[in-house]
Protein backbone atom coordinates (compact mmCIF):
# COMPACT_ATOMS: atom_id res chain seq x y z
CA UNK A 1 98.99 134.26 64.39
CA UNK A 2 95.06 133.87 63.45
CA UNK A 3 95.45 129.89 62.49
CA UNK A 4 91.89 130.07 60.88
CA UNK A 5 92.77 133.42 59.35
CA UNK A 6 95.83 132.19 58.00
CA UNK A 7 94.16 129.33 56.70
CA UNK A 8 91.81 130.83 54.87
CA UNK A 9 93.88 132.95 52.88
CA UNK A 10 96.01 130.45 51.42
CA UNK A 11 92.71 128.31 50.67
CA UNK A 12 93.67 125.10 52.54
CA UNK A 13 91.10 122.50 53.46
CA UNK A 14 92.42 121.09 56.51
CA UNK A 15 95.29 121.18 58.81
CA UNK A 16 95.79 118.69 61.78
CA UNK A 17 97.92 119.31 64.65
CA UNK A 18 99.24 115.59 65.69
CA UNK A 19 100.74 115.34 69.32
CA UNK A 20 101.62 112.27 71.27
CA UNK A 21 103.19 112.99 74.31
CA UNK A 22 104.66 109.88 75.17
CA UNK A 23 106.55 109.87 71.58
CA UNK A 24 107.52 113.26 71.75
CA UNK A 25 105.29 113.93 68.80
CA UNK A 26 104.56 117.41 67.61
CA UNK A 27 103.69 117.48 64.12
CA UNK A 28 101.32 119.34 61.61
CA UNK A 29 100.29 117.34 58.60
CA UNK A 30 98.32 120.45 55.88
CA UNK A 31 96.48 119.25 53.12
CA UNK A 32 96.15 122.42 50.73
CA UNK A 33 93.64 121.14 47.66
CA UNK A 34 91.92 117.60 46.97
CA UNK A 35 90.37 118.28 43.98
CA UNK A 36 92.57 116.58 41.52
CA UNK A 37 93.14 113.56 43.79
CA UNK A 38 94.48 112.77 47.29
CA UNK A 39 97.02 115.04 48.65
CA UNK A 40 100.55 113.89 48.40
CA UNK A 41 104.03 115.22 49.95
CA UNK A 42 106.85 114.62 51.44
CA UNK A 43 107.41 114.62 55.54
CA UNK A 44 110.01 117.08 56.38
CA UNK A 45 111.41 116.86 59.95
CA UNK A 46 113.34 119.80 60.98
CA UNK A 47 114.19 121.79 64.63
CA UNK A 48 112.01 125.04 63.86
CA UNK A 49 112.46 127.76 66.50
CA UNK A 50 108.48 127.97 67.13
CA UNK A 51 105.60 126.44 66.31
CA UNK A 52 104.23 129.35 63.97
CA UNK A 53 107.59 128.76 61.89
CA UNK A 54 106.94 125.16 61.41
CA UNK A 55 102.97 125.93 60.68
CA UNK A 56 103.98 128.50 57.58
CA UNK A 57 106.51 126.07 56.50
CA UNK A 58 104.17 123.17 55.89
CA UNK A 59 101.32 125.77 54.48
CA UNK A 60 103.86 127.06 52.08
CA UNK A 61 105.41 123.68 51.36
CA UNK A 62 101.45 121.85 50.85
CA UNK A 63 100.20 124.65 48.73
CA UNK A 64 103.75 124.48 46.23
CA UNK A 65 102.69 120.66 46.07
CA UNK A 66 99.13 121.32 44.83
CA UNK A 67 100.69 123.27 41.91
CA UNK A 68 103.30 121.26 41.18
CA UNK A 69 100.95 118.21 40.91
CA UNK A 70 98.48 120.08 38.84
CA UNK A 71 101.10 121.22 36.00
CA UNK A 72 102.71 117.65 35.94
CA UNK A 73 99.49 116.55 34.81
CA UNK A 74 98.78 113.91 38.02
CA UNK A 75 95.35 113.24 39.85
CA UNK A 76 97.20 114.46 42.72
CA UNK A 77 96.11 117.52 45.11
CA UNK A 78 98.83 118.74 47.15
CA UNK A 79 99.93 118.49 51.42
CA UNK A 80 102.61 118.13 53.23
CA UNK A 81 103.78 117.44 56.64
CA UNK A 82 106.54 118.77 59.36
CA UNK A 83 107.73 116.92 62.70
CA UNK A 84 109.15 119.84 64.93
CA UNK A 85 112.44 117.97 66.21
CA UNK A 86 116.10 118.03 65.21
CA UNK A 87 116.77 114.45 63.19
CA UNK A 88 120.24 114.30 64.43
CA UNK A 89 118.79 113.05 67.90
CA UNK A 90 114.61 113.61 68.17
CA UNK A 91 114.06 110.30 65.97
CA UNK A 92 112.78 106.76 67.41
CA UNK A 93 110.56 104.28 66.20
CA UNK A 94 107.81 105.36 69.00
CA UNK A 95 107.80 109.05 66.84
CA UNK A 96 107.11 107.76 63.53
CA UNK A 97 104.53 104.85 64.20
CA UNK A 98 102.55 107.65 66.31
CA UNK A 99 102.41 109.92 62.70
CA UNK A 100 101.81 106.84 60.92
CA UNK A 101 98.36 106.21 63.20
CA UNK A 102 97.85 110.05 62.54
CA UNK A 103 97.96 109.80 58.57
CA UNK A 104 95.86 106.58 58.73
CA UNK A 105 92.93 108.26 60.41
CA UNK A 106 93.05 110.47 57.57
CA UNK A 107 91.77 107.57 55.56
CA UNK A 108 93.88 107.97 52.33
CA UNK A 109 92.98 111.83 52.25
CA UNK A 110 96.95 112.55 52.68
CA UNK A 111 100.03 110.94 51.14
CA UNK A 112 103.62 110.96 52.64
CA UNK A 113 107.30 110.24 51.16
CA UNK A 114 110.75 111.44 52.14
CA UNK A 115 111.78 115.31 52.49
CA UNK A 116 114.39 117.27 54.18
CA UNK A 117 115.73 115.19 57.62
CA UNK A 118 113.64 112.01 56.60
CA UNK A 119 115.42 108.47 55.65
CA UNK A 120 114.00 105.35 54.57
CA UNK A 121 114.18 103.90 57.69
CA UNK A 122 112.30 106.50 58.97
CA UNK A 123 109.73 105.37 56.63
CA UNK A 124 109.22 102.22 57.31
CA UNK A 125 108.37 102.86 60.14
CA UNK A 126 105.73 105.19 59.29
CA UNK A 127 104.56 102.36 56.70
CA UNK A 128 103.89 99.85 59.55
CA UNK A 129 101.11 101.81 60.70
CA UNK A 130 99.67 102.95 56.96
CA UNK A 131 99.91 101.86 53.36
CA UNK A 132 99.26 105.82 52.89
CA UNK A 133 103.48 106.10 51.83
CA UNK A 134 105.32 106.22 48.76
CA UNK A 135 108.94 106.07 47.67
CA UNK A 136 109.37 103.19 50.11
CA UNK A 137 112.21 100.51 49.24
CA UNK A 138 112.00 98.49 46.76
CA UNK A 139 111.00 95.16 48.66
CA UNK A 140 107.68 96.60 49.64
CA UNK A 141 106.77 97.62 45.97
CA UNK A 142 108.33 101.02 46.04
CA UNK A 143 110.33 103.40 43.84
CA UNK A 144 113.69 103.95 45.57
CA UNK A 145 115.76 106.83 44.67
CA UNK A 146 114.01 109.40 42.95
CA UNK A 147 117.28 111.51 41.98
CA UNK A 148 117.23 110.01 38.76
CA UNK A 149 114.07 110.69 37.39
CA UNK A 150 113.81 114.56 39.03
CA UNK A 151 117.46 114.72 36.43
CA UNK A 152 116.45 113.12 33.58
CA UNK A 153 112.80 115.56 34.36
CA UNK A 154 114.85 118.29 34.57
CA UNK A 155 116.80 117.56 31.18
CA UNK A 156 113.17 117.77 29.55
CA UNK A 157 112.94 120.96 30.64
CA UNK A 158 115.88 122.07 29.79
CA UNK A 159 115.05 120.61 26.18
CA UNK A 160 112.10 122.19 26.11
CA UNK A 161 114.00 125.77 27.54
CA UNK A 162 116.55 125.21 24.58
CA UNK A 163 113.98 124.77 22.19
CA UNK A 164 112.01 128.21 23.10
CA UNK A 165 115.29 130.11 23.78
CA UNK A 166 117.15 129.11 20.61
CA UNK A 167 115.12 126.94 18.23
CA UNK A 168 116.61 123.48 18.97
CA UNK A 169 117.39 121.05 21.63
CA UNK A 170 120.88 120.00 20.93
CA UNK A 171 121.57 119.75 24.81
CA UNK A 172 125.64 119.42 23.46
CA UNK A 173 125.46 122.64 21.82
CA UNK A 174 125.29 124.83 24.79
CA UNK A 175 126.87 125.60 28.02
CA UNK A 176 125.69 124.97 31.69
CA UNK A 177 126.15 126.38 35.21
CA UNK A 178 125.39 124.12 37.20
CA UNK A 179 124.60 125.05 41.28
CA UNK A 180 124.35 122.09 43.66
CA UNK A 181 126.39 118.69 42.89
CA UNK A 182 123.64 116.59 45.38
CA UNK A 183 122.15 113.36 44.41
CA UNK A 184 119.94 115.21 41.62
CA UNK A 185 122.55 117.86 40.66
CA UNK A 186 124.92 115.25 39.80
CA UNK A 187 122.99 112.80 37.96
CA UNK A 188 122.00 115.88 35.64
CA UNK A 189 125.55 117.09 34.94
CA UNK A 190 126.34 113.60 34.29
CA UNK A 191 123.58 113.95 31.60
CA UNK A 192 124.65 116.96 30.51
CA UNK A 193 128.30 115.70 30.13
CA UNK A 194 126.96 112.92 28.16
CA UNK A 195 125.38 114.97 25.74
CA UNK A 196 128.90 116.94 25.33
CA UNK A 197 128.15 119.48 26.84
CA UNK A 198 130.32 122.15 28.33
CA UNK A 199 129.53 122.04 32.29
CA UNK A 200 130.61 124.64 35.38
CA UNK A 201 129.60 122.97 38.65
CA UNK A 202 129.69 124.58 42.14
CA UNK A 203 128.99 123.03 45.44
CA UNK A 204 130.27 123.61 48.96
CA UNK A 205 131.38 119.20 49.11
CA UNK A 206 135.27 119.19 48.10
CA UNK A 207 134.63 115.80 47.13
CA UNK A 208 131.65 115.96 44.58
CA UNK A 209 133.31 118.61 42.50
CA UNK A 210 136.14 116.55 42.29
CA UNK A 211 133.73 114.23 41.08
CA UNK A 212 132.42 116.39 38.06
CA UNK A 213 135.86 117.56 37.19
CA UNK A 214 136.55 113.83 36.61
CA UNK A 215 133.82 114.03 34.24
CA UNK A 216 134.96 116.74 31.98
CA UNK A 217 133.61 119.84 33.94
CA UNK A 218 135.00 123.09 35.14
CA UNK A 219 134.88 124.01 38.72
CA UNK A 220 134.23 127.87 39.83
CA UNK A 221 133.62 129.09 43.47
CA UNK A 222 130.55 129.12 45.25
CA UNK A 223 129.92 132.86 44.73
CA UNK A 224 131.49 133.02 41.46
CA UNK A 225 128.61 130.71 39.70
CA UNK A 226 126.69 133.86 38.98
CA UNK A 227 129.70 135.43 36.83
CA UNK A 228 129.81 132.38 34.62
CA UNK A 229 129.50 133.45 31.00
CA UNK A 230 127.30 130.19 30.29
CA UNK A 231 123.64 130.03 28.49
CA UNK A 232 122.14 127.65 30.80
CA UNK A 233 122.31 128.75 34.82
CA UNK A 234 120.72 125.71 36.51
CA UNK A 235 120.29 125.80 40.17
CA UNK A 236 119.99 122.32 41.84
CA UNK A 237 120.51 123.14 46.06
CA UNK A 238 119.59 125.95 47.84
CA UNK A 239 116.07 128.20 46.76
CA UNK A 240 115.92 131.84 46.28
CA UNK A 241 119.19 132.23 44.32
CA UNK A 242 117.49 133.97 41.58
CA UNK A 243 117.43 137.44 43.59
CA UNK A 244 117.40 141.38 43.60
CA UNK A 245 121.83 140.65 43.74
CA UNK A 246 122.00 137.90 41.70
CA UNK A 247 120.12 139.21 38.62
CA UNK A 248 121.95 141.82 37.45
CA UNK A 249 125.06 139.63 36.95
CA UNK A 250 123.03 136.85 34.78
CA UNK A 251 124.60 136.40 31.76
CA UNK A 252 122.85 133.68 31.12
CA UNK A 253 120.21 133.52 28.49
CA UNK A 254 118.05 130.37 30.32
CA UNK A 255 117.34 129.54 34.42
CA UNK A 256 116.21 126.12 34.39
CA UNK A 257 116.96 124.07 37.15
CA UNK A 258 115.98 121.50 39.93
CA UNK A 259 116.11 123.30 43.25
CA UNK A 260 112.54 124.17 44.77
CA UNK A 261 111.41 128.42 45.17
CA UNK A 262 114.28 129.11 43.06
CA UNK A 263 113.10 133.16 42.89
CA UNK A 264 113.74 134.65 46.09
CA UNK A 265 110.12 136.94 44.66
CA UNK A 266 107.88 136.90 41.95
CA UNK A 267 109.27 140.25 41.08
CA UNK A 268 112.70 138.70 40.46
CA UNK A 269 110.42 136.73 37.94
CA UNK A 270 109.52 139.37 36.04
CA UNK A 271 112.97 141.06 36.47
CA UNK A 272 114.19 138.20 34.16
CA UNK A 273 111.53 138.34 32.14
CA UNK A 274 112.19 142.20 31.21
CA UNK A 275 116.29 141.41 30.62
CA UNK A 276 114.77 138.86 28.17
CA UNK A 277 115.83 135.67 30.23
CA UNK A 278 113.99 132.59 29.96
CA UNK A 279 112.68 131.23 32.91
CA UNK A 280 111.23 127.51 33.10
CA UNK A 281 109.03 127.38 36.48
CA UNK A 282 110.88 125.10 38.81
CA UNK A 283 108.14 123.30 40.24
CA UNK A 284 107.48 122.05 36.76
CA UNK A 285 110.59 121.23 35.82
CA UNK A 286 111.82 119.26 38.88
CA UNK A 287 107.98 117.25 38.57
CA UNK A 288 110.01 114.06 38.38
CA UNK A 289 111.13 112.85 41.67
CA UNK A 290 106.34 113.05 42.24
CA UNK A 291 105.57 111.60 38.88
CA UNK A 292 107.70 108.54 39.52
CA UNK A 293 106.12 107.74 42.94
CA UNK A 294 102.99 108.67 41.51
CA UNK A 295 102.96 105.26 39.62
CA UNK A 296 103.60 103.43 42.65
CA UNK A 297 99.85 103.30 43.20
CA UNK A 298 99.12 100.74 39.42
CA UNK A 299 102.15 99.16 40.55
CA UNK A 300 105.99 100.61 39.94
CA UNK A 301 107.10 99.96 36.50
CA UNK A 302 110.66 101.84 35.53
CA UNK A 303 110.23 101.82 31.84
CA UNK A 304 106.77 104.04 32.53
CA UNK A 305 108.43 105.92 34.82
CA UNK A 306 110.69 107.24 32.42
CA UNK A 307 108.17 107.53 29.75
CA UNK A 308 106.25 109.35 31.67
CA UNK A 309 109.73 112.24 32.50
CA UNK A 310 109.07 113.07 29.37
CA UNK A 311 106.20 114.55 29.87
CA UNK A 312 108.17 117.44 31.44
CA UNK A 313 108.98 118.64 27.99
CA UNK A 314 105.76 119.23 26.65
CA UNK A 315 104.22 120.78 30.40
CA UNK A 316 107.18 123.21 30.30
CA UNK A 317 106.42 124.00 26.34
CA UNK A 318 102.89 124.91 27.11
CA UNK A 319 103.95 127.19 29.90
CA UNK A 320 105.97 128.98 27.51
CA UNK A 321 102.70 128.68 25.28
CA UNK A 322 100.12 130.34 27.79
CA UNK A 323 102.82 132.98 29.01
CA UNK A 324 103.56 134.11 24.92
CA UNK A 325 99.36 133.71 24.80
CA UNK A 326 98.25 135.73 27.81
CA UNK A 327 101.22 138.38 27.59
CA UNK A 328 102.41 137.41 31.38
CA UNK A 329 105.64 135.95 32.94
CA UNK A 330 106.59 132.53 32.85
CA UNK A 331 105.95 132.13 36.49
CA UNK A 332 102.64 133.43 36.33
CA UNK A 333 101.78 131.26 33.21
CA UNK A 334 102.59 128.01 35.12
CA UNK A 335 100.64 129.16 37.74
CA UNK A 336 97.45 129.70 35.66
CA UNK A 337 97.95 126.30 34.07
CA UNK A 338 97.81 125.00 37.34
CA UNK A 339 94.82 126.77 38.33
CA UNK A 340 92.50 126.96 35.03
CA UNK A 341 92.81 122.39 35.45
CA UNK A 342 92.04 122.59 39.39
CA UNK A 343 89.09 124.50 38.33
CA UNK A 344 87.84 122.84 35.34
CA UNK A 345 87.89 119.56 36.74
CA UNK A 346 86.43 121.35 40.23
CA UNK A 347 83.71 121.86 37.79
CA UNK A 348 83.35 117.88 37.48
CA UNK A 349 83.78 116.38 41.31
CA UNK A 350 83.44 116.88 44.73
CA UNK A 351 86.93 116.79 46.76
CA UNK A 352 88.15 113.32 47.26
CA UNK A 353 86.42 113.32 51.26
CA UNK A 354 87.55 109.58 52.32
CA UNK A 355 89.00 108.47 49.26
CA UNK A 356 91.41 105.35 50.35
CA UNK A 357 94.28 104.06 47.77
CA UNK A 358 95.66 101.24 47.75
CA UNK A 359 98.72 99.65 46.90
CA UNK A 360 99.33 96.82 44.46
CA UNK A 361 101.63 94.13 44.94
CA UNK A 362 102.73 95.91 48.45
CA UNK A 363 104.57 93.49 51.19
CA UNK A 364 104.18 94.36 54.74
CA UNK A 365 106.66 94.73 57.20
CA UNK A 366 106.39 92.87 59.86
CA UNK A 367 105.16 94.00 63.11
């Protein structure tokens, strides 16, 4: 792999290789666009096979931030970073102070929270080396949980999906299949339930299907999701679900879910869009879980957290808007959305080179 080749194409402006031998740190923190605002996402720790593997994971991963940022509407730019190391047993405190002192010497250019194989704890200890963190515990000023909000996000855009696909949002009126009962998969069908809505769930946990079913929904089989003779297929686990096999057994007349990369290609996009099947781009529909950590830095207030998941509704409507306007696919249109507000505030600033945030009302741990 050409690293600055690579680079180039997919337009980031830095990546920094972090090692610490002692700690057993091998990391790659890639911040794809500053223009809107300091890069924020998640730190995903995960065993990749090679280092390449782990480099087009986090360059994939940063870039999907920038957009998702942009169309939410946030003075965000997008980044992410990976630890190469299997969280079942690779974890200590040494590990995560030593990426803490790597993100602070980035001097508030980069932003971490939980991903994939990350826990709280892990983040604490990655806060007592940098205020640069969000979606720490509550004690230290933080958000907690984001499930929640990515649901009740989601819900917007399904209101907003409803709207376009059948000229109203009565949420009760129509029927869901929902794919992945997690921590955000659940709280949505409970939304959906209490809206009366008629609910399919399918997830490979025994236990939180039973849990659904308790709440009034029907369970199908993993594979048999696709079959489901439901309006609303929302997929909350596992990406690329919307596929070349998949497609062709949508009966569905909406995809709007949670899950992240939800079309295995952008011609499975446009696959949907010729069977006449309404597609809300995931990465602005599942905007919530970054929107509510986003206020951590005027100091975390619930009520304007949810006020601001609302928001979600009208980002997802103008989608719509610019795909209907410019004659294109949905997932093209929230791309360009994304792109025409990088550049026309790119127009207005500089990147944010050595922009610090700070915290309000933040506690320290001690050290």
């Amino acid at each position: 792999m050409n690293i600055f080749e690579t680079v180039h194409d997919t337009e980031h402006e830095q990546v920094v290789f972090c090692h610490n031998k002692d700690a057993g740190l091998k990391a790659i923190i890639a911040i794809h666009n500053t223009v809107l605002g300091p890069a924020l996402g998640g730190l995903r720790m995960w065993p990749y096979e090679t280092e390449g593997e782990a480099l087009n994971d986090v360059l994939r991963l940063s870039r999907g931030m920038t957009y998702k940022a942009a169309v939410a509407g946030l003075n965000l730019g997008g980044g992410k970073s990976v630890i190469i190391g299997d969280p079942a047993k690779d974890k200590s405190e040494a590990l995560f102070r030593s990426f803490g002192r790597f993100m602070e010497s980035l001097h508030g250019r980069y932003i971490t929270a939980e991903d994939v194989g990350i826990d709280v704890n892990d983040m604490e200890y990655v806060f007592y080396e940098t205020d640069n963190v969000v979606g720490v515990h509550q004690v230290h000023g933080g958000s907690g949980d984001p499930s929640p909000f990515t649901a009740f996000g989601t819900l917007q855009g399904i209101r907003a999906s409803l709207q376009k696909a059948f000229g109203n949002e009565e949420v009760g009126q129509y029927s869901y299949a929902v794919q992945g009962l997690g921590h955000v998969g659940y709280e949505l069908v409970k939304l959906l339930r209490s809206e009366g809505a008629r609910v399919f769930v399918t997830d490979i946990n025994q236990n939180a299907i039973d849990a659904c079913v308790e709440l009034g929904c029907e369970a199908v089989g993993l594979d048999e999701i696709y079959d489901v003779d439901a309006d609303v297929y929302s997929p909350c686990a596992l990406g690329a679900t919307v596929n070349e096999e998949t497609i062709p057994r949508f009966k569905f007349k909406v995809v709007c879910g949670a899950a992240n990369n939800q079309l295995a290609t952008t011609e499975c996009g446009n696959e949907l869009e010729k069977r006449s099947i309404l597609y809300a781009p995931d990465y602005a529909v599942n905007a919530g879980g970054l929107m509510n950590v986003s206020i951590e830095f005027e100091g975390y207030n619930r009520e304007r957290a949810n006020r601001m998941m609302r928001t979600i509704y009208y980002n997802v409507g103008k989608i719509f808007k610019i795909a209907d306007r410019d004659g294109i696919p949905t997932w093209k249109a929230a791309d360009r959305m994304a792109e025409e507000r990088i550049e026309a505030i790119g127009k207005l600033k500089l990147p944010t080179l050595g922009r610090t945030h700070r915290f309000p009302g933040r506690e320290r741990s001690n050290q």
